[in-house]
N, C-alpha and C. Protein backbone atom coordinates (compact mmCIF):
# COMPACT_ATOMS: atom_id res chain seq x y z
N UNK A 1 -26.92 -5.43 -31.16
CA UNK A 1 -25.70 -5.08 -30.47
C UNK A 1 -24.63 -6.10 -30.84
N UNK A 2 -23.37 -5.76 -31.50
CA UNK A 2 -22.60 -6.43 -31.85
C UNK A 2 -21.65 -6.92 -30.27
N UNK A 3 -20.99 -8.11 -30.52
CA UNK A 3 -20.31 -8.27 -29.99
C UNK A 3 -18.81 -8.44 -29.85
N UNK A 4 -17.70 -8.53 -29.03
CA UNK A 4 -16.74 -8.14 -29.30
C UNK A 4 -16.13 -10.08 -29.32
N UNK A 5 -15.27 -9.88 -30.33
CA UNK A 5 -14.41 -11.46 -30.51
C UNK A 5 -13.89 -11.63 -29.31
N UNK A 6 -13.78 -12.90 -28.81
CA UNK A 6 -13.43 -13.62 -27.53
C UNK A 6 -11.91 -12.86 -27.27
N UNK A 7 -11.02 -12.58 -28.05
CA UNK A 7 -9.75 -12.33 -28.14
C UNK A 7 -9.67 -11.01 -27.21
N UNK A 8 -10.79 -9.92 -27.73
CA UNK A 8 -10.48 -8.86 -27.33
C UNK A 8 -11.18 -8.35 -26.33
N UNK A 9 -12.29 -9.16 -25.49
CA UNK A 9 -12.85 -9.00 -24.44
C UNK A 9 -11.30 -9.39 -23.06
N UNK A 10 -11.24 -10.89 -23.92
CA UNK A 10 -9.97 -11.22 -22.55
C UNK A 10 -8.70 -10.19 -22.39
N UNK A 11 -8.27 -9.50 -23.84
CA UNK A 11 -7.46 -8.63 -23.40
C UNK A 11 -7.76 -7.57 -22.59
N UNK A 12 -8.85 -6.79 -23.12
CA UNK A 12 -9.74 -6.18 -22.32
C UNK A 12 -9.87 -6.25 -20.93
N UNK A 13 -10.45 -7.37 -20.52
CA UNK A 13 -10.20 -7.93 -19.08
C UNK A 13 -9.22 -8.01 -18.10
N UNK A 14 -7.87 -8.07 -18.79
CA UNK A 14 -6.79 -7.66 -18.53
C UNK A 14 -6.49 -7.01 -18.24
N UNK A 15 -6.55 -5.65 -18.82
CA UNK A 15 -6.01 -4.74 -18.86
C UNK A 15 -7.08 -4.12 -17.37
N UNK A 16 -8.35 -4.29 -17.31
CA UNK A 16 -9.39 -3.91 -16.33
C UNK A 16 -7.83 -4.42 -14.75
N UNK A 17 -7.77 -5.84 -14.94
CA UNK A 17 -7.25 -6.83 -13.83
C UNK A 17 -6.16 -5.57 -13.62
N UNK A 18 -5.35 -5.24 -14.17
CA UNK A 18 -4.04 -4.86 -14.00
C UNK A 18 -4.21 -3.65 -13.33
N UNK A 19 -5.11 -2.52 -13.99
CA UNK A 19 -5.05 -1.28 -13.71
C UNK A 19 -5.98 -1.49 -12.16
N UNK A 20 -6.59 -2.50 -11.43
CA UNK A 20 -7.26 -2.58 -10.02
C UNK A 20 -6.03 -3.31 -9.45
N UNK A 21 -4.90 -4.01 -9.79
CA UNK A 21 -3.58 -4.37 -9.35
C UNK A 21 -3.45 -3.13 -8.98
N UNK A 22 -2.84 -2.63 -9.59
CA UNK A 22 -1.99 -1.23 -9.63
C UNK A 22 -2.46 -0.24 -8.91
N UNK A 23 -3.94 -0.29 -8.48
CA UNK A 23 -4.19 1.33 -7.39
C UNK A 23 -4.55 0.05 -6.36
N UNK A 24 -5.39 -1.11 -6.02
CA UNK A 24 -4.82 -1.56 -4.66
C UNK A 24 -3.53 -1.22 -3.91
N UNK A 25 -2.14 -1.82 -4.82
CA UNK A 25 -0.72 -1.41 -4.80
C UNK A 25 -0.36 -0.08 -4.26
N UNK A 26 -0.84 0.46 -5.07
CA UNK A 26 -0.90 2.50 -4.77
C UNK A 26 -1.54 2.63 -3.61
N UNK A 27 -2.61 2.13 -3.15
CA UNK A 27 -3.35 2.66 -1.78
C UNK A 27 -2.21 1.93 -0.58
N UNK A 28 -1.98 0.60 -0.73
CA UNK A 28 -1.21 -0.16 -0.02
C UNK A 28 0.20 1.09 0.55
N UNK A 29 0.66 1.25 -0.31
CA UNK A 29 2.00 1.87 -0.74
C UNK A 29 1.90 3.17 -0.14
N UNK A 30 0.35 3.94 -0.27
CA UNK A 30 0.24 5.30 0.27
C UNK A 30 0.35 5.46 1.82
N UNK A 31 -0.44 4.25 2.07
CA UNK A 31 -1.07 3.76 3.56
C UNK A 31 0.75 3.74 4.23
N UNK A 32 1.57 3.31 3.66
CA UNK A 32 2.57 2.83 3.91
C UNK A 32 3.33 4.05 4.43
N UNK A 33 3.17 5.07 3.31
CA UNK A 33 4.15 6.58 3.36
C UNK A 33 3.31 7.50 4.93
N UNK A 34 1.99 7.11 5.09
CA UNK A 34 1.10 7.78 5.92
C UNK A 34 1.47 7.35 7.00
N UNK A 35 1.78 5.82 7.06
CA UNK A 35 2.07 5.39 8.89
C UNK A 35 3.16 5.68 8.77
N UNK A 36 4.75 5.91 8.18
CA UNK A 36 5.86 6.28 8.03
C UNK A 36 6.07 7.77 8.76
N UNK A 37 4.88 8.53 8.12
CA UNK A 37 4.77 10.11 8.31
C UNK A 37 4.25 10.66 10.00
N UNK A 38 3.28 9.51 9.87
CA UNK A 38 2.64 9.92 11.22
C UNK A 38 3.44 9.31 12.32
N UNK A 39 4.36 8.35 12.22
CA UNK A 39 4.99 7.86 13.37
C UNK A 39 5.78 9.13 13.77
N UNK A 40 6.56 9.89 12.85
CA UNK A 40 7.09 10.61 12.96
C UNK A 40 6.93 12.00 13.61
N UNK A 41 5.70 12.74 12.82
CA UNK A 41 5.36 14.01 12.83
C UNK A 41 4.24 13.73 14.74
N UNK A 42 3.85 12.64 14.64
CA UNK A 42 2.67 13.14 16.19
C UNK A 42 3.39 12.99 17.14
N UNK A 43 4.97 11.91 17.65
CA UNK A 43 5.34 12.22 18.44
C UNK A 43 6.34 13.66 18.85
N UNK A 44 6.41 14.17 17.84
CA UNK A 44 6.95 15.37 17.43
C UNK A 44 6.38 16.58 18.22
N UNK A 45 4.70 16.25 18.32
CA UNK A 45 4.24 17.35 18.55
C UNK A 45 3.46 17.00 19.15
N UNK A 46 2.88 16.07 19.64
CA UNK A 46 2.81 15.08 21.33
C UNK A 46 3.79 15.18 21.77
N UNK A 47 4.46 15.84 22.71
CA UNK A 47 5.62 15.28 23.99
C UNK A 47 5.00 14.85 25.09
N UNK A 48 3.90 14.45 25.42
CA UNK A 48 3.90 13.98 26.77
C UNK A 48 4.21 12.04 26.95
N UNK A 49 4.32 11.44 26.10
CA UNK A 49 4.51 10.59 25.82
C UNK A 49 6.08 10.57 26.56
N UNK A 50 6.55 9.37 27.34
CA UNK A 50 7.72 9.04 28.41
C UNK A 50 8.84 8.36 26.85
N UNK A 51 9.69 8.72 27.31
CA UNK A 51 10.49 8.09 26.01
C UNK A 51 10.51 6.64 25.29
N UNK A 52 10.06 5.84 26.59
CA UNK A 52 9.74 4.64 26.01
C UNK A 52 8.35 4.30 25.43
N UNK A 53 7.96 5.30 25.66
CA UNK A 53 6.12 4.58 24.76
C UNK A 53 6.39 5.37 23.02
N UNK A 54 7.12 6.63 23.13
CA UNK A 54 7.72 7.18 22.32
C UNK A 54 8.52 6.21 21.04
N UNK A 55 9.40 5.66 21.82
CA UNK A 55 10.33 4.04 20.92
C UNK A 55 9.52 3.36 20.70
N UNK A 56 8.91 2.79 21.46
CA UNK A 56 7.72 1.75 21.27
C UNK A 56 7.15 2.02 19.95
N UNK A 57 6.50 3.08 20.03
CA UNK A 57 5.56 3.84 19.40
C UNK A 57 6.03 3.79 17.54
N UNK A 58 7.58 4.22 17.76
CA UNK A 58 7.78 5.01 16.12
C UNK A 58 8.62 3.12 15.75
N UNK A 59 9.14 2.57 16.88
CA UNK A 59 9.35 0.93 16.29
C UNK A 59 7.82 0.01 15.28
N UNK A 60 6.77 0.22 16.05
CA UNK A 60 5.57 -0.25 16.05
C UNK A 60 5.19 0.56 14.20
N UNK A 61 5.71 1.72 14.09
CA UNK A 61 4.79 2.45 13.08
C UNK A 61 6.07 2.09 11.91
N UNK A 62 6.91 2.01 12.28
CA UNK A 62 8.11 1.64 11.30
C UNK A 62 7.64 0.04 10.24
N UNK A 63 7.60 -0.70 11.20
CA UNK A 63 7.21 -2.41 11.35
C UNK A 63 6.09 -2.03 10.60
N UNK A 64 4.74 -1.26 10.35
CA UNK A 64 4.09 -1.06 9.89
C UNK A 64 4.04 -0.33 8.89
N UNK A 65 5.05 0.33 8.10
CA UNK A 65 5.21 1.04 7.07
C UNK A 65 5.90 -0.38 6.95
N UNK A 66 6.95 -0.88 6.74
CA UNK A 66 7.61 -1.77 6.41
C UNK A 66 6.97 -3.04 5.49
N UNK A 67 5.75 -3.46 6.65
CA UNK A 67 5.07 -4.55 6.28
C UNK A 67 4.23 -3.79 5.01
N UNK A 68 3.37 -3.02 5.23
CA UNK A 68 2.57 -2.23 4.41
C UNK A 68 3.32 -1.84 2.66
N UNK A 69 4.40 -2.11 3.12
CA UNK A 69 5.47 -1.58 1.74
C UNK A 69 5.89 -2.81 1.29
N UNK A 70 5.69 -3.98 1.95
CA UNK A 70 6.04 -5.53 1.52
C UNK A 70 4.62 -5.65 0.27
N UNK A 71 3.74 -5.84 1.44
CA UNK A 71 2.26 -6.33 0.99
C UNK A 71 1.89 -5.35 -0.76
N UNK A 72 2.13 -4.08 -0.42
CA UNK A 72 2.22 -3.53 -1.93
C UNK A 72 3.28 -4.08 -3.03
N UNK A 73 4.57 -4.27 -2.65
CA UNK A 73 4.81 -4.69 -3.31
C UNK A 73 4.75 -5.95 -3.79
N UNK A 74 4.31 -7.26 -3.00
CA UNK A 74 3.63 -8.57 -3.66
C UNK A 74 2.42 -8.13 -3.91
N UNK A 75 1.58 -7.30 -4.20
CA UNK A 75 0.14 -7.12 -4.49
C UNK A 75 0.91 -6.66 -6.04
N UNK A 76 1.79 -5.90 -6.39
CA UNK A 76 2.17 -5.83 -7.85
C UNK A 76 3.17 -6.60 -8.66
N UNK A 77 4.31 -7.79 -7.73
CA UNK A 77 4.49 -9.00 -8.44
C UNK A 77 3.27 -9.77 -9.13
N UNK A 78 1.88 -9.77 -8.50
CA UNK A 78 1.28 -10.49 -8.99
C UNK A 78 0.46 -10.19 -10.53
N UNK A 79 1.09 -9.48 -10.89
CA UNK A 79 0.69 -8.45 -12.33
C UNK A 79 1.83 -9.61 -13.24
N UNK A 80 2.85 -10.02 -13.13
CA UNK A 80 3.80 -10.94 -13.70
C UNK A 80 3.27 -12.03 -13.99
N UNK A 81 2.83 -12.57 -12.60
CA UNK A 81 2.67 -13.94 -12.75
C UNK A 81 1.09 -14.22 -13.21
C-alpha cells in the first residue's frame, strides 16, 4: 500500500477540517432560522398565551436566533484563521 507524501495528506486534512467547519456553521445557522420561525409561527397559533408571556416569549426566541446566528458565524471566521 503506497503512501501519500506528507504534503498531500495535510492538504487533504484540510480540506476534511473545513468542509466539518462549514456544516457545524450550517446546522448552527439552521438552528438559528428554526428558533426565528418558531418564535413566530406557535404564538400565532397558540393564543392562549396573555400578551406578556407572548413578548417575553418571541424577545427570548429572537435573543436566541440572534446569538445562534453570532456563534455560526464565529464557528466560520475560524476557517481564516
Amino acid at each position: 500500500m503506497k503512501r501519500l507524501p506528507a504534503r498531500r495528506t495535510s492538504v487533504m486534512s484540510n480540506l476534511v477540517h473545513n468542509e466539518q467547519v462549514k456544516l457545524t456553521a450550517t446546522f448552527w445557522n439552521n438552528l438559528a432560522v428554526a428558533a426565528l420561525l418558531g418564535v413566530f409561527l406557535v404564538p400565532a397559533f397558540y393564543t392562549r398565551h396573555t400578551m406578556l408571556q407572548q413578548a417575553l416569549s418571541i424577545g427570548v426566541g429572537v435573543a436566541a436566533a440572534i446569538g445562534l446566528r453570532m456563534l455560526s458565524h464565529w464557528w466560520l471566521r475560524r476557517l481564516r484563521d
